[in-house]
PDB file of N, CA and C in Angstrom:
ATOM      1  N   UNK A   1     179.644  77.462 101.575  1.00  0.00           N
ATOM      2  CA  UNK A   1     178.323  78.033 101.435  1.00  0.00           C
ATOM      3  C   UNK A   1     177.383  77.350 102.416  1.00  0.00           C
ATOM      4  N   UNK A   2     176.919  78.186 103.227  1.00  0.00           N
ATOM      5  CA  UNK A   2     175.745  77.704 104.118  1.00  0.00           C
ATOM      6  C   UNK A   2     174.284  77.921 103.608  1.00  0.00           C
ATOM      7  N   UNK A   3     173.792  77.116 103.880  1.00  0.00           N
ATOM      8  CA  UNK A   3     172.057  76.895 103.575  1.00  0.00           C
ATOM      9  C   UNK A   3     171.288  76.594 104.638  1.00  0.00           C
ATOM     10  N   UNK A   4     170.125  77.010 104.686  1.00  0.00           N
ATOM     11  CA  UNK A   4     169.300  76.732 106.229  1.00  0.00           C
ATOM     12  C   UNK A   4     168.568  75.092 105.551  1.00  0.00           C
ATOM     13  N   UNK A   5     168.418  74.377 106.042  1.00  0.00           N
ATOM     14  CA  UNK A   5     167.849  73.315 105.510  1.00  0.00           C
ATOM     15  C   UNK A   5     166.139  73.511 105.642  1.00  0.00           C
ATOM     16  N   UNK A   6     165.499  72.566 104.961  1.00  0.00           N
ATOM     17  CA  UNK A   6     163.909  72.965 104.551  1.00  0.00           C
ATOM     18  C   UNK A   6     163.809  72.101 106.300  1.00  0.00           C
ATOM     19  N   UNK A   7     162.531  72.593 106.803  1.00  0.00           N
ATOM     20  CA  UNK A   7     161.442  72.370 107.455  1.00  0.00           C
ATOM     21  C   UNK A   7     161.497  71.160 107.747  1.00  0.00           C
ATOM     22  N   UNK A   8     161.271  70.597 106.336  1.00  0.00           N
ATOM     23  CA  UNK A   8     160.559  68.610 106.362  1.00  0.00           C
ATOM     24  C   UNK A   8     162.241  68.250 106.724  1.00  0.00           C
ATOM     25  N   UNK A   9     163.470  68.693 106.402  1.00  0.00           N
ATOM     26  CA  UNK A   9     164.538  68.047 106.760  1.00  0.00           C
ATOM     27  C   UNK A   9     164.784  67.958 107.998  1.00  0.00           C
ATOM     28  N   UNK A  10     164.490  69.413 108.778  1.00  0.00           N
ATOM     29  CA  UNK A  10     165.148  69.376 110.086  1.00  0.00           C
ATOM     30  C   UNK A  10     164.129  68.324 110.636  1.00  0.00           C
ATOM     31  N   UNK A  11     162.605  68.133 110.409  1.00  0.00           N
ATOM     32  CA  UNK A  11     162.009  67.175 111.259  1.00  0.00           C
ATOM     33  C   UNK A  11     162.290  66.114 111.114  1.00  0.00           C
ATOM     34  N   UNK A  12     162.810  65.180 110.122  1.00  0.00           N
ATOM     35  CA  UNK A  12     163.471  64.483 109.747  1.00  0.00           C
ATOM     36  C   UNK A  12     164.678  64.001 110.675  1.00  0.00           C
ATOM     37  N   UNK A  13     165.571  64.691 110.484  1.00  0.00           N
ATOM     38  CA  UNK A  13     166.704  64.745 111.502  1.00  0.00           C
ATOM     39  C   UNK A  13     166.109  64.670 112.700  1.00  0.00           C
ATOM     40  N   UNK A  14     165.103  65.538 113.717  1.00  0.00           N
ATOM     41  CA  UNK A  14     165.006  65.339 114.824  1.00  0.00           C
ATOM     42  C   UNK A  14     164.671  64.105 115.011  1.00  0.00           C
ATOM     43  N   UNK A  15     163.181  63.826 114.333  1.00  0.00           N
ATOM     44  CA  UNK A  15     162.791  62.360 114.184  1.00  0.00           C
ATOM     45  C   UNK A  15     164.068  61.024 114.369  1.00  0.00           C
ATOM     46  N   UNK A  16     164.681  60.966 113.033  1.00  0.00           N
ATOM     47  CA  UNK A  16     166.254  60.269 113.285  1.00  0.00           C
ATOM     48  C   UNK A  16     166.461  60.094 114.691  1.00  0.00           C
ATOM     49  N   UNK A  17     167.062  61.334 115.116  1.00  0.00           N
ATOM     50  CA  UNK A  17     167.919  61.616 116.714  1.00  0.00           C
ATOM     51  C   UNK A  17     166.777  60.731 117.525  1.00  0.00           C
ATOM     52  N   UNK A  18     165.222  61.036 117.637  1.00  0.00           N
ATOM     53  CA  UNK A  18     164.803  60.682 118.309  1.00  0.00           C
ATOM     54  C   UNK A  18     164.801  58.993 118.818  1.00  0.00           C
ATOM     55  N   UNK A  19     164.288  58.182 117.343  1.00  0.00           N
ATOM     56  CA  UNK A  19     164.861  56.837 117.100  1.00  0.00           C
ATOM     57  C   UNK A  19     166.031  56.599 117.131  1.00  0.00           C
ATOM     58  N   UNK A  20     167.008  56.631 117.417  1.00  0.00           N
ATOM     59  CA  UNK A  20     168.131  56.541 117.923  1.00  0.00           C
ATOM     60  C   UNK A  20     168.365  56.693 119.058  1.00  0.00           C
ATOM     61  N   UNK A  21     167.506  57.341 119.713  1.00  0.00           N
ATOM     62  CA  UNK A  21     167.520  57.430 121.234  1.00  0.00           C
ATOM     63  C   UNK A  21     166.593  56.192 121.684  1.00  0.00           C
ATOM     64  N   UNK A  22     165.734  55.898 121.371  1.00  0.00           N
ATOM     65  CA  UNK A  22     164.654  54.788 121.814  1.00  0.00           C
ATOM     66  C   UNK A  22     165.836  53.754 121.071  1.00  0.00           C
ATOM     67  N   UNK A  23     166.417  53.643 120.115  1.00  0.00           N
ATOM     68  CA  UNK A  23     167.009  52.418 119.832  1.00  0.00           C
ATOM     69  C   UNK A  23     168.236  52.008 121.129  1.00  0.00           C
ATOM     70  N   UNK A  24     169.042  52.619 121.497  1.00  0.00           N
ATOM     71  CA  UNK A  24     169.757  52.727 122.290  1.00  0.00           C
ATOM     72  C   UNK A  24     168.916  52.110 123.512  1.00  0.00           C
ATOM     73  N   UNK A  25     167.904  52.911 124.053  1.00  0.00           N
ATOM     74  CA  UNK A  25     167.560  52.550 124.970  1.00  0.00           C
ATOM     75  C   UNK A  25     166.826  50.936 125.080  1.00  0.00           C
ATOM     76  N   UNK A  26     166.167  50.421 123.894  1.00  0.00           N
ATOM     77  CA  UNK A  26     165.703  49.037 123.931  1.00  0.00           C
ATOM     78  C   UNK A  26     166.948  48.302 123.836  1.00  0.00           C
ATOM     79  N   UNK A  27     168.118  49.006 122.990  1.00  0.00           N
ATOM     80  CA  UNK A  27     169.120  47.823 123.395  1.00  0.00           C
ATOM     81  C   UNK A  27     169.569  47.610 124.809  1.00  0.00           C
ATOM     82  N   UNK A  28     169.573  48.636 125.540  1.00  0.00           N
ATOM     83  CA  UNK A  28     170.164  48.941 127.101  1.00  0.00           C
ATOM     84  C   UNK A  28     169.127  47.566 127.892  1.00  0.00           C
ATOM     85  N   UNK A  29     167.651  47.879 127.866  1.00  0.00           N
ATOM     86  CA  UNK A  29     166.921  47.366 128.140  1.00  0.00           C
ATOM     87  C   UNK A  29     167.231  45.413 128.173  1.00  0.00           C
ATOM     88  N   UNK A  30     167.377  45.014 126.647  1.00  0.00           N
ATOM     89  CA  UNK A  30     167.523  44.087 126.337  1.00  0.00           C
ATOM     90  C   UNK A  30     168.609  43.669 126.969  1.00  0.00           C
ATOM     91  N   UNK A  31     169.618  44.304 127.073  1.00  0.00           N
ATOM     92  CA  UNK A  31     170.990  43.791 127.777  1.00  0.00           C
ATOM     93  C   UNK A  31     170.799  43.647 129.381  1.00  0.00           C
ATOM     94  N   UNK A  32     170.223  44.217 129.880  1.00  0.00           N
ATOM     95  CA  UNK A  32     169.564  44.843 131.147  1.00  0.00           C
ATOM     96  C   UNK A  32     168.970  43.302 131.527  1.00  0.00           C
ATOM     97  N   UNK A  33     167.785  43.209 130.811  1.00  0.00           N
ATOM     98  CA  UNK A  33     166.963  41.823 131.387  1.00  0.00           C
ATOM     99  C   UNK A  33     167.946  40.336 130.882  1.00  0.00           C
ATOM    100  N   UNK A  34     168.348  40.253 129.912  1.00  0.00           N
ATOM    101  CA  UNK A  34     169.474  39.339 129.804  1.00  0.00           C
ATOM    102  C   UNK A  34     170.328  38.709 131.000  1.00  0.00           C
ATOM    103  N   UNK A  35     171.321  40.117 131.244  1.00  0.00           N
ATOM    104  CA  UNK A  35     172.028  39.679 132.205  1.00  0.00           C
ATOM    105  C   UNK A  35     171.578  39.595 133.507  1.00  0.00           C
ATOM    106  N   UNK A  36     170.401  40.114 133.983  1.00  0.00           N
ATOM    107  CA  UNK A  36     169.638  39.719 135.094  1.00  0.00           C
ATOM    108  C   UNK A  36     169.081  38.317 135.018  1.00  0.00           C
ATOM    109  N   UNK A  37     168.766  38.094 134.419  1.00  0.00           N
ATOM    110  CA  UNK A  37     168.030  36.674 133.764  1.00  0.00           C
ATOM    111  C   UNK A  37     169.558  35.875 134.515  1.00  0.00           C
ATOM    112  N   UNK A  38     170.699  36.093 133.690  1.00  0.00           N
ATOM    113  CA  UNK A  38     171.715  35.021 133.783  1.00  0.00           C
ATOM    114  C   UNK A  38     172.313  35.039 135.683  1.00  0.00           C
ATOM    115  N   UNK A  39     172.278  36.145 135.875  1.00  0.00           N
ATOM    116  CA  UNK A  39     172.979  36.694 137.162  1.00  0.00           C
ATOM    117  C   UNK A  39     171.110  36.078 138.376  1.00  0.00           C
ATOM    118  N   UNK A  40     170.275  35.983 137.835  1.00  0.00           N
ATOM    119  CA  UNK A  40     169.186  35.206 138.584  1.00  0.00           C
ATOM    120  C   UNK A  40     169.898  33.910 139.296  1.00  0.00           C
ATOM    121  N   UNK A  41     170.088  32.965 137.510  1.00  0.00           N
ATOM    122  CA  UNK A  41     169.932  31.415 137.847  1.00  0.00           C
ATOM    123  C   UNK A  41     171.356  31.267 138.403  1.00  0.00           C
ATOM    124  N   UNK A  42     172.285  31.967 138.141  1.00  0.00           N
ATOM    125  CA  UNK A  42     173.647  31.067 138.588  1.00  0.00           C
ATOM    126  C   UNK A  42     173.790  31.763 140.322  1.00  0.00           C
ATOM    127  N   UNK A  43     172.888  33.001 140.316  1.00  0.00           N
ATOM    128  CA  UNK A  43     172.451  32.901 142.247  1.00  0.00           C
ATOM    129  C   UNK A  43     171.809  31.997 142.812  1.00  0.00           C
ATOM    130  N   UNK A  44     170.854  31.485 141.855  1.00  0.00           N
ATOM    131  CA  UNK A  44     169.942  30.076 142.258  1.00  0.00           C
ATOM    132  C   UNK A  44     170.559  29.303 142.498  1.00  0.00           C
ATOM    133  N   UNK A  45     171.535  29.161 141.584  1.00  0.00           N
ATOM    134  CA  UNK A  45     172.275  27.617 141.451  1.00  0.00           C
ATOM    135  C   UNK A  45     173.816  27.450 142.554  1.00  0.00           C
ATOM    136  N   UNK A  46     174.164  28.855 142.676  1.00  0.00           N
ATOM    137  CA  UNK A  46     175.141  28.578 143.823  1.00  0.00           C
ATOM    138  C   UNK A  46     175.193  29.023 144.849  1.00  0.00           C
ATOM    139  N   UNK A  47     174.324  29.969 145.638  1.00  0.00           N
ATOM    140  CA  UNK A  47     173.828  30.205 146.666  1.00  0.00           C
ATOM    141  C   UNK A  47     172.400  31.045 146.593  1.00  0.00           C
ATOM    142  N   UNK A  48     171.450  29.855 146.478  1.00  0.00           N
ATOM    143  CA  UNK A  48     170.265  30.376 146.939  1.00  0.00           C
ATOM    144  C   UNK A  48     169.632  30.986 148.510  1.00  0.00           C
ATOM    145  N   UNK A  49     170.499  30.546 149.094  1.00  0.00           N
ATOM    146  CA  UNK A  49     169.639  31.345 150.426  1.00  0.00           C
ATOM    147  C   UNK A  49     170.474  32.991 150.464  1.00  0.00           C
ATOM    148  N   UNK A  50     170.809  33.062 149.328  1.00  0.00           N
ATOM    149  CA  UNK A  50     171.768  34.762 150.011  1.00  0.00           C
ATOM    150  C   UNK A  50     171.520  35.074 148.141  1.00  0.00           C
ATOM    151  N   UNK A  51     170.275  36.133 148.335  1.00  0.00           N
ATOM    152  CA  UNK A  51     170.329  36.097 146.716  1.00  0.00           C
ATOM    153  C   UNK A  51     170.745  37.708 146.728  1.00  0.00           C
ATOM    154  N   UNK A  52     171.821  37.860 146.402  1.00  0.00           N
ATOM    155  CA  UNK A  52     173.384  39.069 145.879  1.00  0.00           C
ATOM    156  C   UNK A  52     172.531  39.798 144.533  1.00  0.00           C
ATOM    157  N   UNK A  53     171.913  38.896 143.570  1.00  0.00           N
ATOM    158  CA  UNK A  53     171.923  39.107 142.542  1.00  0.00           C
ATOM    159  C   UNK A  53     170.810  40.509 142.355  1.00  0.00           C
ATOM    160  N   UNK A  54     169.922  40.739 143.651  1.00  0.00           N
ATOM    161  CA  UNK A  54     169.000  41.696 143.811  1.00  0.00           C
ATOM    162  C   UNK A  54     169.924  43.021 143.844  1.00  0.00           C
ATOM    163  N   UNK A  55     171.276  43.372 144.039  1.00  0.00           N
ATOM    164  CA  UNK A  55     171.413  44.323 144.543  1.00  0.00           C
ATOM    165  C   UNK A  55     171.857  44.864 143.111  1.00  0.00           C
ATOM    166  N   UNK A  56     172.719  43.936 141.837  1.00  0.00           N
ATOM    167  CA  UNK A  56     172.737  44.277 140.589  1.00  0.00           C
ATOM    168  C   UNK A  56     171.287  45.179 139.890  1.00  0.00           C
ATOM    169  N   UNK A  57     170.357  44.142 140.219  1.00  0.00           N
ATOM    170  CA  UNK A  57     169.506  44.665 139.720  1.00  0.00           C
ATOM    171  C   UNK A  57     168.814  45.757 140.058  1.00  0.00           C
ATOM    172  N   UNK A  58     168.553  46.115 141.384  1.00  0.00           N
ATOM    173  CA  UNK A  58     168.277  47.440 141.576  1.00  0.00           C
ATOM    174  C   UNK A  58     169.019  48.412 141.143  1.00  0.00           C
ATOM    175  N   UNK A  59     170.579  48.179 141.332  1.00  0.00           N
ATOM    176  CA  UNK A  59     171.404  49.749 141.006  1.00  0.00           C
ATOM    177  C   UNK A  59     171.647  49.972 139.724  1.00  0.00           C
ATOM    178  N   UNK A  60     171.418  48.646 138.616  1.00  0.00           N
ATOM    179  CA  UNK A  60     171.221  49.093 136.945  1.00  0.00           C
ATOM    180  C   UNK A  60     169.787  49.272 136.749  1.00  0.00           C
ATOM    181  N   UNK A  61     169.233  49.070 137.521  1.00  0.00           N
ATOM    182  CA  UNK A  61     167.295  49.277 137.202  1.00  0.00           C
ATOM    183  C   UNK A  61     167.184  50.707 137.615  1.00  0.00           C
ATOM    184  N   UNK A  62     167.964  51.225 138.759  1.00  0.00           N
ATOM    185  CA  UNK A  62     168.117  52.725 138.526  1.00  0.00           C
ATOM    186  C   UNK A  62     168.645  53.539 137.275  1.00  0.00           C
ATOM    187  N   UNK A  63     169.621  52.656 136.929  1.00  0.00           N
ATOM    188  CA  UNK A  63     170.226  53.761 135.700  1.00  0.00           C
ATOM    189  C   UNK A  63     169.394  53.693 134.510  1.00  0.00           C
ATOM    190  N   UNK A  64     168.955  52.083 134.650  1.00  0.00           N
ATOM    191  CA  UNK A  64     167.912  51.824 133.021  1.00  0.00           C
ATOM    192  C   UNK A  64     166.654  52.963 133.490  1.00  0.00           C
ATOM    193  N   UNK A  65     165.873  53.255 133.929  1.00  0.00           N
ATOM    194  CA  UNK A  65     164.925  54.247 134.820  1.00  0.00           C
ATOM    195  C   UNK A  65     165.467  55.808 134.316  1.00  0.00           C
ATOM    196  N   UNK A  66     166.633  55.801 134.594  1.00  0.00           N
ATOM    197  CA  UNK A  66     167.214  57.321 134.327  1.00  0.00           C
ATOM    198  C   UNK A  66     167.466  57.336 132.735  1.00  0.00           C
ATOM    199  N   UNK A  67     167.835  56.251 132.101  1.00  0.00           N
ATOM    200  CA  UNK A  67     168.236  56.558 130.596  1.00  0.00           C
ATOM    201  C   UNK A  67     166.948  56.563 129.931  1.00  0.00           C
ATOM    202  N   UNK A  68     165.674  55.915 130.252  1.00  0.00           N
ATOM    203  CA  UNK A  68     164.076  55.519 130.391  1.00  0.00           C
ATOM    204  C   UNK A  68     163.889  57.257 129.896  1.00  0.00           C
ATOM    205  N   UNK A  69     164.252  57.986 131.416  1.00  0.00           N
ATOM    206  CA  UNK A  69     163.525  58.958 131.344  1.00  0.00           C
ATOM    207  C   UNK A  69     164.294  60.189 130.609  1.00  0.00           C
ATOM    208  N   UNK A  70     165.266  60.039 130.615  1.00  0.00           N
ATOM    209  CA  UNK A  70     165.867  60.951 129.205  1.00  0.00           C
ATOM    210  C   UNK A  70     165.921  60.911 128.336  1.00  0.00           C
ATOM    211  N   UNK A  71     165.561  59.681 127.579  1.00  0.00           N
ATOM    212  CA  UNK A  71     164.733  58.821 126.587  1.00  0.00           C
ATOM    213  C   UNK A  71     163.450  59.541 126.028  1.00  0.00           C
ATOM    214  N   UNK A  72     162.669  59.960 126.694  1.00  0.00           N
ATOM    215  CA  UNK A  72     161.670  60.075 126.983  1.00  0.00           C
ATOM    216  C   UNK A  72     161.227  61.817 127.284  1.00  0.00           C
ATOM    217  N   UNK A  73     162.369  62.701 127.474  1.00  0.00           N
ATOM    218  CA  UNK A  73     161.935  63.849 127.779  1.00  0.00           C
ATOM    219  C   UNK A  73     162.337  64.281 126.612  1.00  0.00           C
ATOM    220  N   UNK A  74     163.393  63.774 125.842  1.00  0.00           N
ATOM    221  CA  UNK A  74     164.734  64.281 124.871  1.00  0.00           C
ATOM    222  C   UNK A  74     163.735  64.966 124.068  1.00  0.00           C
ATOM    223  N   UNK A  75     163.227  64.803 123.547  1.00  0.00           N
ATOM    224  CA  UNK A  75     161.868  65.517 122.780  1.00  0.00           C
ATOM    225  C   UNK A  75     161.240  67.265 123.013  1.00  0.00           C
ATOM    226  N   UNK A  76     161.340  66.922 124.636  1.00  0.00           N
ATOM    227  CA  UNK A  76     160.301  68.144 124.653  1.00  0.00           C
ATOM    228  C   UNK A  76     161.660  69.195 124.865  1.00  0.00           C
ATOM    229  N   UNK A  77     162.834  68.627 126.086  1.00  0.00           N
ATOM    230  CA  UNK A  77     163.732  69.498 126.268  1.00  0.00           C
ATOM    231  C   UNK A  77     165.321  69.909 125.382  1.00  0.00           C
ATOM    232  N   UNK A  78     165.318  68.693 124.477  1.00  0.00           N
ATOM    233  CA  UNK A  78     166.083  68.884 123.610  1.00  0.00           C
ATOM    234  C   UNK A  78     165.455  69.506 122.340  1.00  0.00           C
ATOM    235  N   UNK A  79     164.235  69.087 121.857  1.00  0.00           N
ATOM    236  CA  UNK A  79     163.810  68.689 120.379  1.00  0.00           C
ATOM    237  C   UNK A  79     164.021  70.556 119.966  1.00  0.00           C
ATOM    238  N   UNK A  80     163.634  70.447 118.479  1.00  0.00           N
ATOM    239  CA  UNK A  80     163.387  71.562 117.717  1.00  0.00           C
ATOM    240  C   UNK A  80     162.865  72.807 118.504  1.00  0.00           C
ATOM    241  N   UNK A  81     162.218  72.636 118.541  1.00  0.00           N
ATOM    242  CA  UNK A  81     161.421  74.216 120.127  1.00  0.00           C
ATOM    243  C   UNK A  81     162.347  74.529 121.001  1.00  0.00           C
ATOM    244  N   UNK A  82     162.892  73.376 121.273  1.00  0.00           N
ATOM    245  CA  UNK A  82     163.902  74.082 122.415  1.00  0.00           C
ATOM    246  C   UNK A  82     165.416  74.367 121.846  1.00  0.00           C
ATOM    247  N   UNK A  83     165.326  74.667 120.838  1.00  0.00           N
ATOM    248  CA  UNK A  83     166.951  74.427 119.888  1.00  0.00           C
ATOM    249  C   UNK A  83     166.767  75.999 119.314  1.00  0.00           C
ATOM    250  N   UNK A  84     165.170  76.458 118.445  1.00  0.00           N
ATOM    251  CA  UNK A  84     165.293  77.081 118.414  1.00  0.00           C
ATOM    252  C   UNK A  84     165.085  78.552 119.211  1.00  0.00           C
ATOM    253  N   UNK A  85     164.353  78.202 120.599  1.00  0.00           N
ATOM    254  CA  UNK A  85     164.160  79.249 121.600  1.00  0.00           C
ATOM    255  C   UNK A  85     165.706  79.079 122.427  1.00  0.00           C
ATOM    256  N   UNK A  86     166.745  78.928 121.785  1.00  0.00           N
ATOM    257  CA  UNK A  86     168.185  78.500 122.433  1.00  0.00           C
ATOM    258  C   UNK A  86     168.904  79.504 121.271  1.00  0.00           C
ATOM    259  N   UNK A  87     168.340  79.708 120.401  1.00  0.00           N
ATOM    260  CA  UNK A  87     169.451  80.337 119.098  1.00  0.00           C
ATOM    261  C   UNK A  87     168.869  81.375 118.977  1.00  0.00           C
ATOM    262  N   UNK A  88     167.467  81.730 119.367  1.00  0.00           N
ATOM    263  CA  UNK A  88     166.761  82.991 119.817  1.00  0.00           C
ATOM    264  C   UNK A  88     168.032  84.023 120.364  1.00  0.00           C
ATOM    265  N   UNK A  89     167.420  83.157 122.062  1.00  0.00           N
ATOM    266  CA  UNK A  89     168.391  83.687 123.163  1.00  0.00           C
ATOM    267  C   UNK A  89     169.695  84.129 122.724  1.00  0.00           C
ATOM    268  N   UNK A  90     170.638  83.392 122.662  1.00  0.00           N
ATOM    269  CA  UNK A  90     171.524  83.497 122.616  1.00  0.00           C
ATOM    270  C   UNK A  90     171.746  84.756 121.382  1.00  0.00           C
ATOM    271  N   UNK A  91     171.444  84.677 120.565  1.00  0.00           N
ATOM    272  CA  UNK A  91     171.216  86.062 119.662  1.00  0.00           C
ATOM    273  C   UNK A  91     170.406  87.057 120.095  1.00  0.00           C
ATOM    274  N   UNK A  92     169.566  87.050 120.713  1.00  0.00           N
ATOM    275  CA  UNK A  92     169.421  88.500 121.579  1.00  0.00           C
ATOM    276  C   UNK A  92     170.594  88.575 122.716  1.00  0.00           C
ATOM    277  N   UNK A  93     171.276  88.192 123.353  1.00  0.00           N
ATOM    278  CA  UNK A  93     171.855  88.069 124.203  1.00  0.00           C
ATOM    279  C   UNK A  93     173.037  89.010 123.480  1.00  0.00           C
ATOM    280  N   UNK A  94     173.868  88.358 122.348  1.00  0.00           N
ATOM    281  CA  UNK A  94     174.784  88.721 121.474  1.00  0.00           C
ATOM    282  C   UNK A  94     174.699  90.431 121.003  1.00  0.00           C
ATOM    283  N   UNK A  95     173.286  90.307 120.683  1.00  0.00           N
ATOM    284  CA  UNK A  95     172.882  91.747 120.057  1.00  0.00           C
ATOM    285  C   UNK A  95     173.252  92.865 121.284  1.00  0.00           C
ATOM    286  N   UNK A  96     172.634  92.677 122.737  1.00  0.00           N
ATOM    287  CA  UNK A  96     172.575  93.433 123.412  1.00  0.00           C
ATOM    288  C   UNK A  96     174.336  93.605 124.278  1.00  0.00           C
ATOM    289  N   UNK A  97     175.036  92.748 123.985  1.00  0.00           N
ATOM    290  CA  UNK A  97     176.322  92.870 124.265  1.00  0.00           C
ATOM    291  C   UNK A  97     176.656  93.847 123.352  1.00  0.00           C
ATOM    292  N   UNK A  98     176.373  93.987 121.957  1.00  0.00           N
ATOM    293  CA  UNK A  98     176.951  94.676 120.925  1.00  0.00           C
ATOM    294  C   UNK A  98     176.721  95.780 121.202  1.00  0.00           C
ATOM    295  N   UNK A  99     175.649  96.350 121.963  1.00  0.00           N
ATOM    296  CA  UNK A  99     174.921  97.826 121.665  1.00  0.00           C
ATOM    297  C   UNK A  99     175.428  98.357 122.948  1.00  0.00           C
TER     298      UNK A  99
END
């Protein structure tokens, strides 16, 4: 037996999904400045005139940036509005195949 769930649930759930997405991402974050932190001093400490450790950090500071911003859009292009102008479509789409 299927049931449409109430209103306050589905926002609920999106809400959820949403914190779960920001949780993810502060952990990414946290891991992110950590190991930069560590990958800093032991460049300091064993070859400071050639610091390597910049090039880590730019090419995960790109990806932290990209998970940042999908983080961050997941809302407008995933969330509820766009889920249900997706089940719209696709059911007019369905209908007009039928006819």
């Amino acid at each position: 037996m299927t049931s449409k769930s109430s209103p306050d649930q589905e926002r609920y759930d999106w809400a959820k999904q949403q914190v779960e997405l920001l949780h993810g991402f502060y952990g990414h974050l946290l891991v992110f400045v950590l190991v930069n932190i560590g990958l800093l001093v032991y460049n300091l400490a064993t070859s400071p005139d050639n610091l390597w450790f910049i090039y880590t950090f730019v090419g995960w500071g790109i990806g932290l940036i990209a998970h940042g911003l999908y983080v961050m859009s997941a809302g407008r292009f995933l969330g509820p509005a766009w889920s249900e102008r997706k089940i719209r479509e696709t059911m007019e789409r369905e209908t007009r195949r039928m006819h």
